[in-house]
C-alpha atoms as a PDB file:
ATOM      1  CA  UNK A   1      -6.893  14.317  12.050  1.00  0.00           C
ATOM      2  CA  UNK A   2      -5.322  12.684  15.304  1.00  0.00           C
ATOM      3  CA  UNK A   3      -4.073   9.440  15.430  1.00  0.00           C
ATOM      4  CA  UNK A   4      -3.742   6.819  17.520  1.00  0.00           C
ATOM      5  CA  UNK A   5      -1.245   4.220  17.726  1.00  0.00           C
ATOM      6  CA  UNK A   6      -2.494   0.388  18.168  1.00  0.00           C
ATOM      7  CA  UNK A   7      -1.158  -3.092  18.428  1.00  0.00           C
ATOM      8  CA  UNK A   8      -2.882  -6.072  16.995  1.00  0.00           C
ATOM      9  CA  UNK A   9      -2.345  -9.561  16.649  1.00  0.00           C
ATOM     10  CA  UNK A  10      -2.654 -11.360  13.202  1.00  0.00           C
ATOM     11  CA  UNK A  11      -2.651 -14.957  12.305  1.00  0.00           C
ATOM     12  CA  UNK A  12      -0.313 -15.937  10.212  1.00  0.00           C
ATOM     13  CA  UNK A  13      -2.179 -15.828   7.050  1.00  0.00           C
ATOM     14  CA  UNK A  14      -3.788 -12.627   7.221  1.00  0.00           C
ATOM     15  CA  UNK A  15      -0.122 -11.030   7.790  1.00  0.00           C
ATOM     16  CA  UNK A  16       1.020 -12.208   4.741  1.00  0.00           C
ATOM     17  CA  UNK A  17      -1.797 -11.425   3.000  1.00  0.00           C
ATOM     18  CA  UNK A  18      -1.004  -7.732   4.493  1.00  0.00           C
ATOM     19  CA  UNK A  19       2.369  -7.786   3.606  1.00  0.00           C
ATOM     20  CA  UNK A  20       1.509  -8.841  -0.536  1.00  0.00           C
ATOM     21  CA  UNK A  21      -1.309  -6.507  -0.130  1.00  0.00           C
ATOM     22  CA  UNK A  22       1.647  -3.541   0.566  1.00  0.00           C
ATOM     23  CA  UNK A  23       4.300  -4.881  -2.178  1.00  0.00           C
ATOM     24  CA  UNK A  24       1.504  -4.915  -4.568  1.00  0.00           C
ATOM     25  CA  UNK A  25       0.153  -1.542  -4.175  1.00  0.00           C
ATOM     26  CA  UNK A  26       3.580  -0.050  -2.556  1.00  0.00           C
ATOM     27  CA  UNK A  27       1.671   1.069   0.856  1.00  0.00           C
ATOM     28  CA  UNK A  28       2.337   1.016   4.434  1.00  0.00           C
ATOM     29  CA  UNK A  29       0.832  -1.939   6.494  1.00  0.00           C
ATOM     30  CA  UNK A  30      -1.120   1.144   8.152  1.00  0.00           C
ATOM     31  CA  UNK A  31      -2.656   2.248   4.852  1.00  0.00           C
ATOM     32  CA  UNK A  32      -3.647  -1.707   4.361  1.00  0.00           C
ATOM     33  CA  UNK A  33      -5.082  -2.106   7.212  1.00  0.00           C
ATOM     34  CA  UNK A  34      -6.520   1.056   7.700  1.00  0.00           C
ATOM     35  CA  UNK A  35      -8.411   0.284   4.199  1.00  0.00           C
ATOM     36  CA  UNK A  36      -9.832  -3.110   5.435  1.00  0.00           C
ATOM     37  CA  UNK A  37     -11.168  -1.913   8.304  1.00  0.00           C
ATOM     38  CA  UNK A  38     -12.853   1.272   6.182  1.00  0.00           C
ATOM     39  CA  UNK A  39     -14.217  -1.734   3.866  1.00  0.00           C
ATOM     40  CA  UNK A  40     -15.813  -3.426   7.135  1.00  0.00           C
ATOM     41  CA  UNK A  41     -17.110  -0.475   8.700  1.00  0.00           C
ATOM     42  CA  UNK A  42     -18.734   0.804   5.214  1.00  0.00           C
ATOM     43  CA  UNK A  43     -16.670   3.875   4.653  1.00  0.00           C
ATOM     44  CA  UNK A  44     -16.325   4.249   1.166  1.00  0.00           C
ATOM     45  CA  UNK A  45     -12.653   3.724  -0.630  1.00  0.00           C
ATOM     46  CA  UNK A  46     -10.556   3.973  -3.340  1.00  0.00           C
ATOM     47  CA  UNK A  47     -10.392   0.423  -5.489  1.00  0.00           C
ATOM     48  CA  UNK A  48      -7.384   0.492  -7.669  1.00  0.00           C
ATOM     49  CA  UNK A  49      -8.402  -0.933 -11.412  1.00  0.00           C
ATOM     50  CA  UNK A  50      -6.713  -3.746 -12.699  1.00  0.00           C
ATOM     51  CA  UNK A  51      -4.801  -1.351 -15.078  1.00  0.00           C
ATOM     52  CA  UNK A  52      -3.198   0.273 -12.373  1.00  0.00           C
ATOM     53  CA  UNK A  53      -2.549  -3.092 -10.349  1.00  0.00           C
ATOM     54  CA  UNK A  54      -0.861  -4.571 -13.218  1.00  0.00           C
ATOM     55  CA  UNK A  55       1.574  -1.410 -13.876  1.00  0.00           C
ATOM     56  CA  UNK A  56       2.238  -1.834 -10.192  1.00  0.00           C
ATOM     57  CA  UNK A  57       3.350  -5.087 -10.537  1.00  0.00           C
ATOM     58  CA  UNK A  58       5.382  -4.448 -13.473  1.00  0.00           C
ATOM     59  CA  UNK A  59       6.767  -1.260 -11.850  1.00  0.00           C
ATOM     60  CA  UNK A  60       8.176  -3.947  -9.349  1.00  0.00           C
ATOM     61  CA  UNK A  61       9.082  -6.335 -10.994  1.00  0.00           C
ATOM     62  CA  UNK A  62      11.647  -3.552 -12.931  1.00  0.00           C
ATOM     63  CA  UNK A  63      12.298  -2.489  -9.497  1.00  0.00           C
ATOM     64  CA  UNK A  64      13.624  -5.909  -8.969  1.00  0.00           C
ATOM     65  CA  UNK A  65      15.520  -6.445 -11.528  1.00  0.00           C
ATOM     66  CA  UNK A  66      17.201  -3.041 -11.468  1.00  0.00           C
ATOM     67  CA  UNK A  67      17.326  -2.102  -8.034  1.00  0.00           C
ATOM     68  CA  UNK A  68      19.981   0.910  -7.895  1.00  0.00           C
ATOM     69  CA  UNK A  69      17.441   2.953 -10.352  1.00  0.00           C
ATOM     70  CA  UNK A  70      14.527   2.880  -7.156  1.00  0.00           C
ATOM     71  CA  UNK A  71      13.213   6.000  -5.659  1.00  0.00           C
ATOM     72  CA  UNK A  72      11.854   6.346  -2.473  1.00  0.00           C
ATOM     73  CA  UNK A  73       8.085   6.146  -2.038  1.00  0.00           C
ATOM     74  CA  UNK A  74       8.192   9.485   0.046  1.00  0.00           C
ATOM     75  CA  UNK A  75       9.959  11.030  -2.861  1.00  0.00           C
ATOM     76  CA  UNK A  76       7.233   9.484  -5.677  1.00  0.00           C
ATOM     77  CA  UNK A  77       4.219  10.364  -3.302  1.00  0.00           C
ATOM     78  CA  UNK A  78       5.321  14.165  -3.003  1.00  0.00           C
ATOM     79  CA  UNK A  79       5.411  14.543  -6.314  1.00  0.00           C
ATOM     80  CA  UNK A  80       2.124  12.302  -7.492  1.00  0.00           C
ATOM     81  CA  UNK A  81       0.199  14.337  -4.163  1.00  0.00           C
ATOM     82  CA  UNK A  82       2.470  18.076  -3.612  1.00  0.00           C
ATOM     83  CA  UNK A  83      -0.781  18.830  -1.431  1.00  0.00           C
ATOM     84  CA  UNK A  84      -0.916  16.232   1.111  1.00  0.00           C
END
């Protein structure tokens, strides 16, 4: 699939609302933003259940509170997805 690269202006609210949106689910601004704009146009997406937002948040939250124990997302992501 090609790409292109884009620049775009948010207000301030709708950047942070980005920027929890990626802590949260532990995504790239891209992926966030590429997901809104699949919700406007239609395109059907992936909705994560509240089960799976709350162990995000607690994932985290143990994240903060033990820091030196984190793994890159790359690293995670290869091994959830070895195909992509």
């Amino acid at each position: 699939m090609a790409v292109r690269k884009v620049a775009v202006t948010l207000p301030e609210e709708l950047y942070e609302l980005v920027e929890r949106a990626r802590a949260v689910e532990h995504r790239s601004r891209s992926e966030v933003i590429q997901e809104a704009l699949r919700t406007h146009f239609g395109e059907a997406i992936y909705v994560p259940t509240d089960e799976e937002r709350l162990l995000l948040v607690a994932a985290l939250d143990e994240d903060q509170r033990h820091p030196e124990s984190a793994r890159p997302w790359r690293e995670v992501r290869a091994e959830l997805w070895p195909d992509e």
